[in-house]
Protein backbone atom coordinates (compact mmCIF):
# COMPACT_ATOMS: atom_id res chain seq x y z
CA UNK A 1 22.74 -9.39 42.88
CA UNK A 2 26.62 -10.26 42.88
CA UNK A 3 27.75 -11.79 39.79
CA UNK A 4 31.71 -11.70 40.71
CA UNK A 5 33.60 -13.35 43.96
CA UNK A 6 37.42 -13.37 45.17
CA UNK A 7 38.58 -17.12 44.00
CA UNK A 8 39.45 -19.22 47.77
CA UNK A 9 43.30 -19.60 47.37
CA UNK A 10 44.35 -22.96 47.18
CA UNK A 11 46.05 -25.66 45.00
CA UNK A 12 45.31 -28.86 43.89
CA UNK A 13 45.46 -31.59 41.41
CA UNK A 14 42.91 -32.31 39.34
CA UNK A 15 42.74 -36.73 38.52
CA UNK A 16 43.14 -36.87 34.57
CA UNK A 17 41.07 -40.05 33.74
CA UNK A 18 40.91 -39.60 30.06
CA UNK A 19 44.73 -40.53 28.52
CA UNK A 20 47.76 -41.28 30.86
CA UNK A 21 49.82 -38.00 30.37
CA UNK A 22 49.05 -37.31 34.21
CA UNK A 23 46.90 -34.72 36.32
CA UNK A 24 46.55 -30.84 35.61
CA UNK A 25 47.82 -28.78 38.53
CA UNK A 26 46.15 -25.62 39.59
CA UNK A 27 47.23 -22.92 41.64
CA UNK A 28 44.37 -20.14 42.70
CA UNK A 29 45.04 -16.94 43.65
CA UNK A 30 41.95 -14.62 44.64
CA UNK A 31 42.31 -12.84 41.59
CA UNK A 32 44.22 -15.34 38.79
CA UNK A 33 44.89 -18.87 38.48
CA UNK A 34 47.14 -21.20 36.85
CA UNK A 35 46.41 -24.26 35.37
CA UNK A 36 49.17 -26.41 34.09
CA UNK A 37 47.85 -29.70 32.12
CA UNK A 38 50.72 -31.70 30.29
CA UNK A 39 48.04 -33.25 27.53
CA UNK A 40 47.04 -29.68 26.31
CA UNK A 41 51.38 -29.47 25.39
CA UNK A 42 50.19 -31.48 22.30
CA UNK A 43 46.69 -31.02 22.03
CA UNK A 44 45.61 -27.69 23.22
CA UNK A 45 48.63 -25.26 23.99
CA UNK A 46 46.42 -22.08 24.80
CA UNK A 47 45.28 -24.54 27.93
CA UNK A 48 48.74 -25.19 29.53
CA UNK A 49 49.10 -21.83 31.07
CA UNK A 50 45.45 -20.17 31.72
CA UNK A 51 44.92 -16.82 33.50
CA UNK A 52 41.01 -16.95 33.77
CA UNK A 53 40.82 -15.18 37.25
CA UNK A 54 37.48 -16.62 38.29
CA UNK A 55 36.75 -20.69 38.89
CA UNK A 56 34.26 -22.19 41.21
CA UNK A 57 33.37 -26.43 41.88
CA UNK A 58 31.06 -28.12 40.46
CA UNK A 59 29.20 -31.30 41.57
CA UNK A 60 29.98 -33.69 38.48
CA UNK A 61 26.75 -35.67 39.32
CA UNK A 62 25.26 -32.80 38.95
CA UNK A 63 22.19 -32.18 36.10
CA UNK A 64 24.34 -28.43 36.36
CA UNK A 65 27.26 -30.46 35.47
CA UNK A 66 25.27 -31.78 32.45
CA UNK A 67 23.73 -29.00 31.16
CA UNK A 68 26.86 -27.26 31.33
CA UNK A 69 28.68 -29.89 29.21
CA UNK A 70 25.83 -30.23 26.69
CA UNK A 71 25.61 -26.37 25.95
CA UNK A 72 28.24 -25.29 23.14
CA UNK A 73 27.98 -21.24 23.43
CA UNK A 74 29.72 -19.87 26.00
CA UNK A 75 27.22 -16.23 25.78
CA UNK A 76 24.48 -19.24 26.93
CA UNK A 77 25.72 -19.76 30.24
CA UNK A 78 25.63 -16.98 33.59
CA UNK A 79 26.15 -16.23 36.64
CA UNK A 80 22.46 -15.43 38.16
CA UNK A 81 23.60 -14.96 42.03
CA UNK A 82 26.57 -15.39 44.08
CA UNK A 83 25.66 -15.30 48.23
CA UNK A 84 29.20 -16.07 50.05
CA UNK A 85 29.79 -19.29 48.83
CA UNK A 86 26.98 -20.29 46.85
CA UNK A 87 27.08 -19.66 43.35
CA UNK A 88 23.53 -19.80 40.68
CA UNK A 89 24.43 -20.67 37.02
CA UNK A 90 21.90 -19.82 34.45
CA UNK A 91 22.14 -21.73 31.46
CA UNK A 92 19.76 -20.70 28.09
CA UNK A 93 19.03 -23.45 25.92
CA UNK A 94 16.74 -21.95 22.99
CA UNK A 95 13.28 -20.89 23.46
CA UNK A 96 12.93 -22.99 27.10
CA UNK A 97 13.23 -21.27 30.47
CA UNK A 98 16.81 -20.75 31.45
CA UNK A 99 17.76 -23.45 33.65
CA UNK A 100 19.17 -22.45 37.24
CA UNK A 101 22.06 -24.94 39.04
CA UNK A 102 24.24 -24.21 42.27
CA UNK A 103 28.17 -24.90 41.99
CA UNK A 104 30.25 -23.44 44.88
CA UNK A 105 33.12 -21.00 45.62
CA UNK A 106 34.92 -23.27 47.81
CA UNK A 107 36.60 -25.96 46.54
CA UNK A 108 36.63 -29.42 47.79
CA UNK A 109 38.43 -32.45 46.80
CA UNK A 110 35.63 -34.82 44.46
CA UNK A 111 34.08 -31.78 42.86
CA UNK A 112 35.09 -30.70 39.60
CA UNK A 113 36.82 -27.46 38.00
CA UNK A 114 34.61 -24.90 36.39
CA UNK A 115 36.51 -21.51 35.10
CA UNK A 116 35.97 -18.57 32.95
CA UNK A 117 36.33 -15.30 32.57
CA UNK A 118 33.67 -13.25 34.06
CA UNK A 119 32.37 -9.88 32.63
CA UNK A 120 29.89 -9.24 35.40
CA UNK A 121 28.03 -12.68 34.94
CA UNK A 122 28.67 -12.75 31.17
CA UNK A 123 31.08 -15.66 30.73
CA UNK A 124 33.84 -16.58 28.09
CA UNK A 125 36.75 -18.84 27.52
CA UNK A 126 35.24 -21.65 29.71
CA UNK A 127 36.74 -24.72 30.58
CA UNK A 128 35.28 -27.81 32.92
CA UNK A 129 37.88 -29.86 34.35
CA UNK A 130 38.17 -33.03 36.30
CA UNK A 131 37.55 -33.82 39.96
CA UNK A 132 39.83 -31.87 42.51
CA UNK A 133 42.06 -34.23 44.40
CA UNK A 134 44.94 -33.27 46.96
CA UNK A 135 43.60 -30.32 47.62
CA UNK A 136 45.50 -26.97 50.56
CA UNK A 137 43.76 -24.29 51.25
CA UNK A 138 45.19 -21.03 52.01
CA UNK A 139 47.81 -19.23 49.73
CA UNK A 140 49.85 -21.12 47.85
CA UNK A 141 53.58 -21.77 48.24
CA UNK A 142 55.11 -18.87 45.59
CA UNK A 143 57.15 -21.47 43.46
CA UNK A 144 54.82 -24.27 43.83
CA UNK A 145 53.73 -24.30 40.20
C-alpha cells in the first residue's frame, strides 16, 4: 500500500475566519510547499514559512475533520492507503479500533488544508488549516509568493 504521493501544484488562499490579520497563502510544489500566514508573525513564527512537502484536503464537515482536530499526538494519526487521489487516514484513539477517514490529493476550493511531514505514513509537524479559496492549478508563477 502507498503511504506517500507527489503534492498537485497549485496555489491558493486559504479564508482566515478566526482574527482579521487576513488569509494564509500557499504555494504547492510536488515536492515542498509554502505557507505564508501573517497571524503566525506574532503568534507562531515557525508557521510563517513551512516546508512540510506533503498536504492533502480535507472535507471540514467531515467526522475525519473531527477526529483529526480532537486527537493531540501527532504519532496517533496515518496514512493507511493512498490510490491516485484518494487518500485513508488512520487515526488511534486509545484502546478503540483505529478510525479510518478519506481526505483527497487534489485540492478544491471549500475543503480545508491538511499538511505534515510524512515518514512513509508516520506523520509529524501537522497543521489543519482553513478552507481553500481562489484556488490555480498547475505550477505556480516562480515569484508568486
Amino acid at each position: 500500500m502507498a503511504k506517500t504521493w507527489e503534492n498537485i501544484e497549485c496555489e491558493f488562499f486559504t479564508g482566515n475566519t478566526e482574527n482579521s490579520m487576513g488569509d494564509s497563502k500557499y504555494l504547492i510544489l510536488s515536492d515542498k510547499m509554502t505557507r505564508t500566514a501573517l497571524i503566525n508573525f506574532k503568534r507562531a513564527p515557525s508557521q510563517v514559512l513551512s516546508e512540510n512537502p506533503a498536504i492533502c484536503y480535507l472535507d471540514q464537515t467531515s467526522h475525519l475533520h473531527r477526529v483529526i482536530m480532537e486527537t493531540p499526538n501527532d504519532e496517533d494519526i496515518r496514512i493507511a492507503d493512498v490510490s491516485g487521489d484518494r487518500i485513508v487516514v488512520g487515526v488511534t484513539r486509545g484502546p478503540m479500533e483505529p478510525f479510518y477517514g478519506e481526505c483527497s490529493r487534489k485540492p478544491a476550493n471549500g475543503l480545508c488544508t491538511f499538511d505534515f511531514k510524512n515518514d512513509n505514513g508516520l506523520l509529524s509537524h501537522i497543521h489543519v488549516g482553513h478552507v481553500v479559496k481562489l484556488l490555480s492549478l498547475g505550477r505556480p508563477r516562480r515569484n508568486s509568493v
